[in-house]
Protein backbone atom coordinates (compact mmCIF):
# COMPACT_ATOMS: atom_id res chain seq x y z
CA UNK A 1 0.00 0.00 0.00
CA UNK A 2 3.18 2.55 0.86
CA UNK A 3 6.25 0.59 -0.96
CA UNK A 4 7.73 -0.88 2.03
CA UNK A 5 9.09 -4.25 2.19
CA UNK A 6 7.21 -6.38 5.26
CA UNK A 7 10.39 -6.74 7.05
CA UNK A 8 9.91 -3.13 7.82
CA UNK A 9 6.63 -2.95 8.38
CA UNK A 10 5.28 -3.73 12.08
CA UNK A 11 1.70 -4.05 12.97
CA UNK A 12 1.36 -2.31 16.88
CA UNK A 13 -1.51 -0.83 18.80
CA UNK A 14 -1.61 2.97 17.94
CA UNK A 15 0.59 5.54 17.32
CA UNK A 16 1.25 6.45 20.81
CA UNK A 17 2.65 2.69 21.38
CA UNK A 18 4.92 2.75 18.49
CA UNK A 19 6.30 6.31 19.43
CA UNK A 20 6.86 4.24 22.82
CA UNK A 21 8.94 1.56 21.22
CA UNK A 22 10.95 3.70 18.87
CA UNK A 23 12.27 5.57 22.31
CA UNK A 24 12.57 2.74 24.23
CA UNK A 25 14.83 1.59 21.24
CA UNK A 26 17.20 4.66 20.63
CA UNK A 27 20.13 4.62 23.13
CA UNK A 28 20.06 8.73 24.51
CA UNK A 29 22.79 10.36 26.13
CA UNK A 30 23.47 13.82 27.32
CA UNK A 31 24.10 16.50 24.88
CA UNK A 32 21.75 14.44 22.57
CA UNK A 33 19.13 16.63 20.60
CA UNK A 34 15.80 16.41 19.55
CA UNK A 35 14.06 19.36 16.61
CA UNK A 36 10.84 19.18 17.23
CA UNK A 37 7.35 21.81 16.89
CA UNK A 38 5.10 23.40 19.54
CA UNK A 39 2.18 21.81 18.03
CA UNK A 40 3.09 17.90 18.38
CA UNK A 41 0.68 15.64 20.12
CA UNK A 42 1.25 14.02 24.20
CA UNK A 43 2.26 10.95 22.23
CA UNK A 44 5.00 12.29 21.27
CA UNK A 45 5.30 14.93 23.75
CA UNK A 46 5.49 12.61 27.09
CA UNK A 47 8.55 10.60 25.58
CA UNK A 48 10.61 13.58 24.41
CA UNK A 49 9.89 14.93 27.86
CA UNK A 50 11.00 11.73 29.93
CA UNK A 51 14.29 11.76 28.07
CA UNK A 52 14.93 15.35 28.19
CA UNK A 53 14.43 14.83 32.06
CA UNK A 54 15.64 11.49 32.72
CA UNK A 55 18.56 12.00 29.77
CA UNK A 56 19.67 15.62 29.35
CA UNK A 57 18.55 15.75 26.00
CA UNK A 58 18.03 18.97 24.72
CA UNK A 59 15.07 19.78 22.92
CA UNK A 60 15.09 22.45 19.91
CA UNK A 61 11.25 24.11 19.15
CA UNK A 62 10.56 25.24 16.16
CA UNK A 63 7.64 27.44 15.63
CA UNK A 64 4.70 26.68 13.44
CA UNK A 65 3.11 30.03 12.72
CA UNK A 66 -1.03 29.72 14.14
CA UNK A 67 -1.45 31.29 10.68
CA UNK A 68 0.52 29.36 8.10
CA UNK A 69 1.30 30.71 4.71
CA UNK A 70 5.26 30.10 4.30
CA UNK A 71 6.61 28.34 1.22
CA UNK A 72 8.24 24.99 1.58
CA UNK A 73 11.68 25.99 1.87
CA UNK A 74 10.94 28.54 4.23
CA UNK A 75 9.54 26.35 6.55
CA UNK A 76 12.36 23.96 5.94
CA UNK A 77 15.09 26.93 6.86
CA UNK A 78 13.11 27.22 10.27
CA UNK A 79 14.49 23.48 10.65
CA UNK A 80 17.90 23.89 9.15
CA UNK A 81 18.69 26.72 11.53
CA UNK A 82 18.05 24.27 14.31
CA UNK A 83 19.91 21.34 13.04
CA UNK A 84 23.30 23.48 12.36
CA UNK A 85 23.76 24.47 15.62
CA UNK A 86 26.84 22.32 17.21
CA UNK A 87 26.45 19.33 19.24
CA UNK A 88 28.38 18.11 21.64
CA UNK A 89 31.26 15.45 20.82
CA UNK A 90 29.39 12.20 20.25
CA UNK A 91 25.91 13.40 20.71
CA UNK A 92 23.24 12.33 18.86
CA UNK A 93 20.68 14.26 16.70
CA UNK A 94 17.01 13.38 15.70
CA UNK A 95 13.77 15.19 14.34
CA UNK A 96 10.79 14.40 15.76
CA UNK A 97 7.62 16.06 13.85
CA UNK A 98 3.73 14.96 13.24
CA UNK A 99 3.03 15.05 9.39
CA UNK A 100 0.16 16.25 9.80
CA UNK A 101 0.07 18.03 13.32
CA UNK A 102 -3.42 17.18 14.96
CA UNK A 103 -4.00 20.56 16.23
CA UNK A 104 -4.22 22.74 12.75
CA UNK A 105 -4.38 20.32 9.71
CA UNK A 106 -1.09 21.44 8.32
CA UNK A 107 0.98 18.74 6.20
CA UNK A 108 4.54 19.28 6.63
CA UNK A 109 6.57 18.54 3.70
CA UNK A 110 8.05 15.37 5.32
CA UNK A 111 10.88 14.30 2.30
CA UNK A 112 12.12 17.84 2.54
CA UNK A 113 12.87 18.05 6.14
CA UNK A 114 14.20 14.52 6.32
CA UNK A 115 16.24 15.46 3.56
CA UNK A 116 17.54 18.97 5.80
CA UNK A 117 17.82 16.16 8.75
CA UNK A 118 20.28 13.56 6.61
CA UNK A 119 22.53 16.41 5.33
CA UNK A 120 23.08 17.63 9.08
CA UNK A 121 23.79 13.54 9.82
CA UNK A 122 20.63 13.51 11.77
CA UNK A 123 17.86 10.97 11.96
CA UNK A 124 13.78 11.41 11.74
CA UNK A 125 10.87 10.16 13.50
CA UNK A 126 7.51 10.65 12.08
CA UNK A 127 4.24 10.68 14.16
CA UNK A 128 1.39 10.44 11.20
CA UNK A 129 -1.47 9.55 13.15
CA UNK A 130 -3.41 11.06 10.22
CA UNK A 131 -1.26 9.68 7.68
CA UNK A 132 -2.88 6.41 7.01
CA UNK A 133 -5.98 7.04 4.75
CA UNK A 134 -4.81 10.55 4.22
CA UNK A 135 -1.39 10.40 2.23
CA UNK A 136 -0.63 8.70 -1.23
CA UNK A 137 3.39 9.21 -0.44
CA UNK A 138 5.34 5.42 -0.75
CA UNK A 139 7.53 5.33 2.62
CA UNK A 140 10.65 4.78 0.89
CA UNK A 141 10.48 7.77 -1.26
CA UNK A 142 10.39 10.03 2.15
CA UNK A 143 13.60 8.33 3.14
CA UNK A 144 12.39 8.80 6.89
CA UNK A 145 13.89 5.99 9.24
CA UNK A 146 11.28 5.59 11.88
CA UNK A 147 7.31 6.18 10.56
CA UNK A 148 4.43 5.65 13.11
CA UNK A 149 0.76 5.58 11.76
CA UNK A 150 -2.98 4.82 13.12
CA UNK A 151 -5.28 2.42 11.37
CA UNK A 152 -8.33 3.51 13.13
CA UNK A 153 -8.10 7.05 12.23
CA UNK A 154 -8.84 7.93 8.25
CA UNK A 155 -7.86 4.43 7.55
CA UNK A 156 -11.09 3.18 9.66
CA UNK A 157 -9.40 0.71 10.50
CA UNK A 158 -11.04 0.43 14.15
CA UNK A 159 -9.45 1.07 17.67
CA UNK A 160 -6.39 -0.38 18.76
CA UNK A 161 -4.39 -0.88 15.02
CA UNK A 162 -1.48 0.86 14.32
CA UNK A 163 1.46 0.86 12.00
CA UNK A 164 5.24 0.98 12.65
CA UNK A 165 7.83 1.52 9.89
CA UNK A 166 11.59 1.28 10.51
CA UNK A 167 13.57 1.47 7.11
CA UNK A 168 15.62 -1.44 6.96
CA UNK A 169 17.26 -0.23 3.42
CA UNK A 170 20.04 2.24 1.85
CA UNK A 171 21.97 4.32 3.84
CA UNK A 172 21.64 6.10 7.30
CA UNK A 173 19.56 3.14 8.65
CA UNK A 174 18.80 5.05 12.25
CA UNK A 175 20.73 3.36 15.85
CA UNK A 176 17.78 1.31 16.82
CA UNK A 177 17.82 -1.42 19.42
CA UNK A 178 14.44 -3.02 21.69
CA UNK A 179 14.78 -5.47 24.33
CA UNK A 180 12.26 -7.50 23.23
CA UNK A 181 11.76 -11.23 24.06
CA UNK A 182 14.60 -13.69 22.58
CA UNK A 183 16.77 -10.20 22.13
CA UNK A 184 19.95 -10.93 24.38
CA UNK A 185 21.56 -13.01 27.08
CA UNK A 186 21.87 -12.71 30.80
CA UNK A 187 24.70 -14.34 30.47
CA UNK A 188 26.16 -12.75 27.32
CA UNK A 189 27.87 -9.43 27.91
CA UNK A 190 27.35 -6.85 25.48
CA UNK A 191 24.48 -8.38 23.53
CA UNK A 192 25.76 -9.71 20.31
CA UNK A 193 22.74 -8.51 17.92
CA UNK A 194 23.38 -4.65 19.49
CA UNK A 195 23.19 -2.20 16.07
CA UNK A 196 23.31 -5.97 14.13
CA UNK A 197 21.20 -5.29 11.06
CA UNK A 198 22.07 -8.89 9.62
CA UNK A 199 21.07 -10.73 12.66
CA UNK A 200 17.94 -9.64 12.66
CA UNK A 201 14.79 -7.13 10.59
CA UNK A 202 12.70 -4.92 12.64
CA UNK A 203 9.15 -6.57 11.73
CA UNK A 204 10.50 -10.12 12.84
CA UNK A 205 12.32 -8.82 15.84
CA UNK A 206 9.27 -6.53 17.30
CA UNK A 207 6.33 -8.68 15.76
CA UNK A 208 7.28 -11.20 18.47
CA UNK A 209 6.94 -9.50 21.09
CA UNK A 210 4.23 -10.35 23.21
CA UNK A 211 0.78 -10.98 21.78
CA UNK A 212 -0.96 -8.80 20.14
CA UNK A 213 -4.59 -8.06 18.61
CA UNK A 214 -4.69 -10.21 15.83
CA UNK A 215 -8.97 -9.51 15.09
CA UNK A 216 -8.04 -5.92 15.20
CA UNK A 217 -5.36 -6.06 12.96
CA UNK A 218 -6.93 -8.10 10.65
CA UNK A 219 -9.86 -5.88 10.43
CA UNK A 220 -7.16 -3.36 9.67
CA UNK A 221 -5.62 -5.09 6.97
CA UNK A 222 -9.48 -5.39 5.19
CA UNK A 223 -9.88 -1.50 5.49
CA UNK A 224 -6.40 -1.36 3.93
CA UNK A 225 -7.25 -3.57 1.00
CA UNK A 226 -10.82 -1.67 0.73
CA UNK A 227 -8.44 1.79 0.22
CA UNK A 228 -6.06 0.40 -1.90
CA UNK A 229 -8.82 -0.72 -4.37
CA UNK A 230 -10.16 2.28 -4.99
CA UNK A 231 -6.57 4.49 -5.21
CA UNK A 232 -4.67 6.54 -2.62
CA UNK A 233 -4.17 9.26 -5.02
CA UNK A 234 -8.37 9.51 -6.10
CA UNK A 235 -8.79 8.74 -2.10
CA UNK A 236 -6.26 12.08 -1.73
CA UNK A 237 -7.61 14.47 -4.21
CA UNK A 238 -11.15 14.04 -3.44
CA UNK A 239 -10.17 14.36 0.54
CA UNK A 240 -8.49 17.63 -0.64
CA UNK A 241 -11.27 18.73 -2.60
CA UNK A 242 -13.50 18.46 0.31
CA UNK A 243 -11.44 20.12 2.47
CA UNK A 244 -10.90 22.65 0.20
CA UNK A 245 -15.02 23.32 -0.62
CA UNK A 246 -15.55 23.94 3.51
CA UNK A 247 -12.60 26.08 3.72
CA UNK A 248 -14.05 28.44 0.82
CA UNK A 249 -16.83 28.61 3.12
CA UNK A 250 -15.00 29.71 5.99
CA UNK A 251 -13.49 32.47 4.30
CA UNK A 252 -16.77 33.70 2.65
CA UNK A 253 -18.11 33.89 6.36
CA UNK A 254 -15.68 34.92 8.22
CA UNK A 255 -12.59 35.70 6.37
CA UNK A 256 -9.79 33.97 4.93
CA UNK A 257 -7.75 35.01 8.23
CA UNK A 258 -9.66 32.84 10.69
CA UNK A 259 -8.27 29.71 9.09
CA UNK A 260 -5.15 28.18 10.56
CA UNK A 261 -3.70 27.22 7.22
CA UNK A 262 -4.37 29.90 4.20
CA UNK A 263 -5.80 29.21 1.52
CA UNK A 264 -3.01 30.05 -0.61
CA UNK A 265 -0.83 28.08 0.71
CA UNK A 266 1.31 25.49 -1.39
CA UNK A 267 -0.70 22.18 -2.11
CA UNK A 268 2.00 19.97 -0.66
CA UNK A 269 0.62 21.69 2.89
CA UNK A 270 -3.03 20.84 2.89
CA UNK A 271 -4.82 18.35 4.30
CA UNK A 272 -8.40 16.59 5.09
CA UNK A 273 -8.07 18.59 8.44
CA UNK A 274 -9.93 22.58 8.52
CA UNK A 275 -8.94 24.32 11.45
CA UNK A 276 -10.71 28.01 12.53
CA UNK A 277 -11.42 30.34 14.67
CA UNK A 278 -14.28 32.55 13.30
CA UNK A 279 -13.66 35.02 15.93
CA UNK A 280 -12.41 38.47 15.45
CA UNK A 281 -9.87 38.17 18.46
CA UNK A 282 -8.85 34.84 17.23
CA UNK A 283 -5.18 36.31 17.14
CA UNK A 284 -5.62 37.80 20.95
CA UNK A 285 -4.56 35.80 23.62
CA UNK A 286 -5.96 38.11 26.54
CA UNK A 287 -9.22 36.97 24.55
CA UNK A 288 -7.84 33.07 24.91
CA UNK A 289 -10.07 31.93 27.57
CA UNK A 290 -13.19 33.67 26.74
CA UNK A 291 -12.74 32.33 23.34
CA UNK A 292 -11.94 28.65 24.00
CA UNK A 293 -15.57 28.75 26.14
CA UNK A 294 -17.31 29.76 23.28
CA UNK A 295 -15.93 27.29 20.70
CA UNK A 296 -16.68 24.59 23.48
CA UNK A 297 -20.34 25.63 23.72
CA UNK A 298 -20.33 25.72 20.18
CA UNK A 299 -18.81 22.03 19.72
CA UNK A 300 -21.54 20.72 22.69
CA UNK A 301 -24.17 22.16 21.02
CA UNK A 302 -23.77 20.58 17.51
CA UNK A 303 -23.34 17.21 19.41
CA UNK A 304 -26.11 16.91 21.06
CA UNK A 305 -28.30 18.21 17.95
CA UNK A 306 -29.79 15.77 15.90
CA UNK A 307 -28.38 14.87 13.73
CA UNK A 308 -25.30 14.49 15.66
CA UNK A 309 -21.79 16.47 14.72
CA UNK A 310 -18.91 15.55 15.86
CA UNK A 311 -16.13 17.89 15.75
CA UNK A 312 -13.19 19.24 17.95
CA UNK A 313 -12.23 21.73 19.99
CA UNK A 314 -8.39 22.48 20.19
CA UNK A 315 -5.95 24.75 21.46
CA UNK A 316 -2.09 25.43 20.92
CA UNK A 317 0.75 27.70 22.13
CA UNK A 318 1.97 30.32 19.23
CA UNK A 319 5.19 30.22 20.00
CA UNK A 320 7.48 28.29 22.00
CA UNK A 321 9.05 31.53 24.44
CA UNK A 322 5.30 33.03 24.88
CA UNK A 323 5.17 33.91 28.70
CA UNK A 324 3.77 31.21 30.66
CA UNK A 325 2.86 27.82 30.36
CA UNK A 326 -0.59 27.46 29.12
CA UNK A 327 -2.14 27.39 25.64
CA UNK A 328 -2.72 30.72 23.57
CA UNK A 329 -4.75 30.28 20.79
CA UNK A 330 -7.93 28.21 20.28
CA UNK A 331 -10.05 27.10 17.30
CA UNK A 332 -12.27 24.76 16.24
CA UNK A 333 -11.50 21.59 13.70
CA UNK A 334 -13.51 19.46 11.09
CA UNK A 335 -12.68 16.27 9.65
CA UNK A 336 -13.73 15.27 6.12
CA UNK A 337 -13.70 12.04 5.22
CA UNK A 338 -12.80 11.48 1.42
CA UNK A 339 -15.18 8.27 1.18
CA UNK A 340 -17.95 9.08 3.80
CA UNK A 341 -18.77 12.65 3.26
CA UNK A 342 -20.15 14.60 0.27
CA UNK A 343 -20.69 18.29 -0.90
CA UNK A 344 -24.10 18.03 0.59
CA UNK A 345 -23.18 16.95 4.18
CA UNK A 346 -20.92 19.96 4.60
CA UNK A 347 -23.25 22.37 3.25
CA UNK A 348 -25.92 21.00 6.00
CA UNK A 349 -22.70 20.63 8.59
CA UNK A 350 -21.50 24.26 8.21
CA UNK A 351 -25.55 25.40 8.45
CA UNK A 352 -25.41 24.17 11.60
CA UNK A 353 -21.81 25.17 12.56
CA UNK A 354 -22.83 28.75 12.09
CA UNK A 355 -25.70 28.72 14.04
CA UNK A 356 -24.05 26.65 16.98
CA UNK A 357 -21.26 29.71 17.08
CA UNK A 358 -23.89 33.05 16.65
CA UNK A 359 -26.01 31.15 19.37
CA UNK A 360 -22.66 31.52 21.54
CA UNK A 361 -23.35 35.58 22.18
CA UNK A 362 -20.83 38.04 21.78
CA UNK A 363 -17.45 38.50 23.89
CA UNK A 364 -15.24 41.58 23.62
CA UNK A 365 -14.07 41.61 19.73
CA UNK A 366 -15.47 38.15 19.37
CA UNK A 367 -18.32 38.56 16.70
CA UNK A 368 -18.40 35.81 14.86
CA UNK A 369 -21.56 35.59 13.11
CA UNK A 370 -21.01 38.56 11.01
CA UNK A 371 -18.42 38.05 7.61
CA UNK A 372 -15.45 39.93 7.76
């Protein structure tokens, strides 16, 4: 389905648990570093944080702007600064970023920073949670060394099915070990198959260890042959297409400003995902709180409607050195599904998201019913 070979390919529990192995499996040290963004999920924010405590690894932020319209190779500079800055002697350096980061719907151009990563002799891990279902792009061709995915996300592939990749081919294979059953020797002293690529292949190695869901995975493996039927790529551009039809809706409402990715971005950034804020203050954060209450009323209220709609609530931090410790910036965010949803469904959707959010009142610069 993504051009891997199976020896690469491991079959785990969720994203979360394969983030959980892939850390478990590097061996950190002090001085290591990890590049990472402000807007990555607590899957991959708890393990970065246990080895930055428990480690001293140092953890670079870099910034993705709450309204994105950079070019590619901007956005890729914000990375290389971050990678060229000197290491210790011996220290290790890796990227950590979500593909598609949960809380805006932004696609980041995954080949290109791998490819800033490799050049600066560093490796990548890739948290695509909404990857599987929503991305055409063969593994391989990213060149990224460790790839986690979900199966129950866009794939459908129900709860508890996830996917691990760890490239097994070419050059700059990443320093990967797990102490998984059958691994070493209590008796052997250091482990013989340590960083021993011909002794043994990631799938075969962490397949084995323990039991596993083999119902959900299976059911997993159907949804994966239903997608690949039809066509990533038709799956893709009509998911884009959809996307694309709500956003123009957004804008003619409310303004093209209120979206957290512009429309005129480049292509290689979008995404099923529409995040907003159709609030005038949505760039206030003294208007944070106030705000965040509103777009929760307005989320309750279209769930308990009937029909039912689901959608989310989410909040982020604008920048990493923002005073403080809490979240800044709010907004709300809709999922469109490429083979469940239609034209129709998110004309009748945004009706009703409209009227959830004027029924909401007005806060200080917060008028959100009326286009801007």
């Amino acid at each position: 389905m993504y051009g891997a070979n199976a020896n690469e390919i491991v079959l785990s529990y969720n994203t979360s648990h394969g983030l959980q192995i892939v850390f478990n499996g590097i061996n950190w040290n002090a001085g290591d570093r990890i590049v990472t963004t402000q807007m990555e999920h607590a899957a991959g924010i708890g393990p970065m944080a246990a080895v930055r405590d428990g480690y001293g690894v140092n953890l670079a932020i870099v910034d993705i702007p709450s309204h994105f319209d950079l070019s590619v190779n901007e956005f890729v500079d914000l990375f290389r600064m971050e990678l060229a800055k000197p290491l210790p002697a011996g220290a290790k350096q890796y990227v950590l970023i979500s593909e598609i980061p949960f809380k805006n719907g932004l696609r980041l151009p995954v080949k290109e920073i791998v490819a800033a990563a490799k050049a600066a002799g560093a490796w990548s891990i890739v948290d695509t949670a909404h990857g599987w279902g929503d991305a055409p792009h063969p593994l391989p061709r990213l060149r990224c060394g460790l790839h986690r995915r979900a199966g129950h996300k866009w794939l459908c592939g129900g709860p508890g099915t996830g996917i691990l990749y760890i490239r097994n081919q070419g050059p700059n294979l990443p320093q990967f070990n797990y102490g998984q059953e059958g691994w070493g020797s209590l008796f052997v002293i250091p482990n013989p198959r340590q960083n021993n690529r011909a002794a043994w292949t990631p799938a075969a190695a962490l397949q084995t260890t323990g039991e596993y869901n083999r119902p959900a995975v299976f059911a997993m493996a159907d949804s994966a042959r239903f997608f690949n039927s039809i066509g990533l790529q038709r799956i893709y551009d009509r998911g884009l297409s959809l996307a694309s039809y709500l956003q123009s809706k957004v804008a003619g409402r409310w303004g093209s400003g209120v979206l957290s990715v512009s429309p005129s971005a480049d292509p290689r950034f979008k995404t099923f995902l529409t995040a907003f804020n159709p609030f005038k203050a949505y760039n206030d954060p003294s208007q944070f709180s106030t705000m965040l209450t509103a777009l929760n009323q307005a989320r309750d209220a279209l769930g308990a409607g009937s029909p039912k709609i689901y959608i989310r609530s989410i909040t982020w931090r604008d920048k990493a050195k923002d005073p403080g410790t809490a979240d800044n910036r709010a907004a709300l965010r809709i999922s469109t599904h490429a083979l469940y949803n239609d034209p129709g469904e998110i004309d009748e959707m945004f009706r009703q998201v409209v009227k959830a959010i004027d029924a909401t009142g007005s806060a200080p610069g917060m008028k959100g019913s009326r286009p801007r």
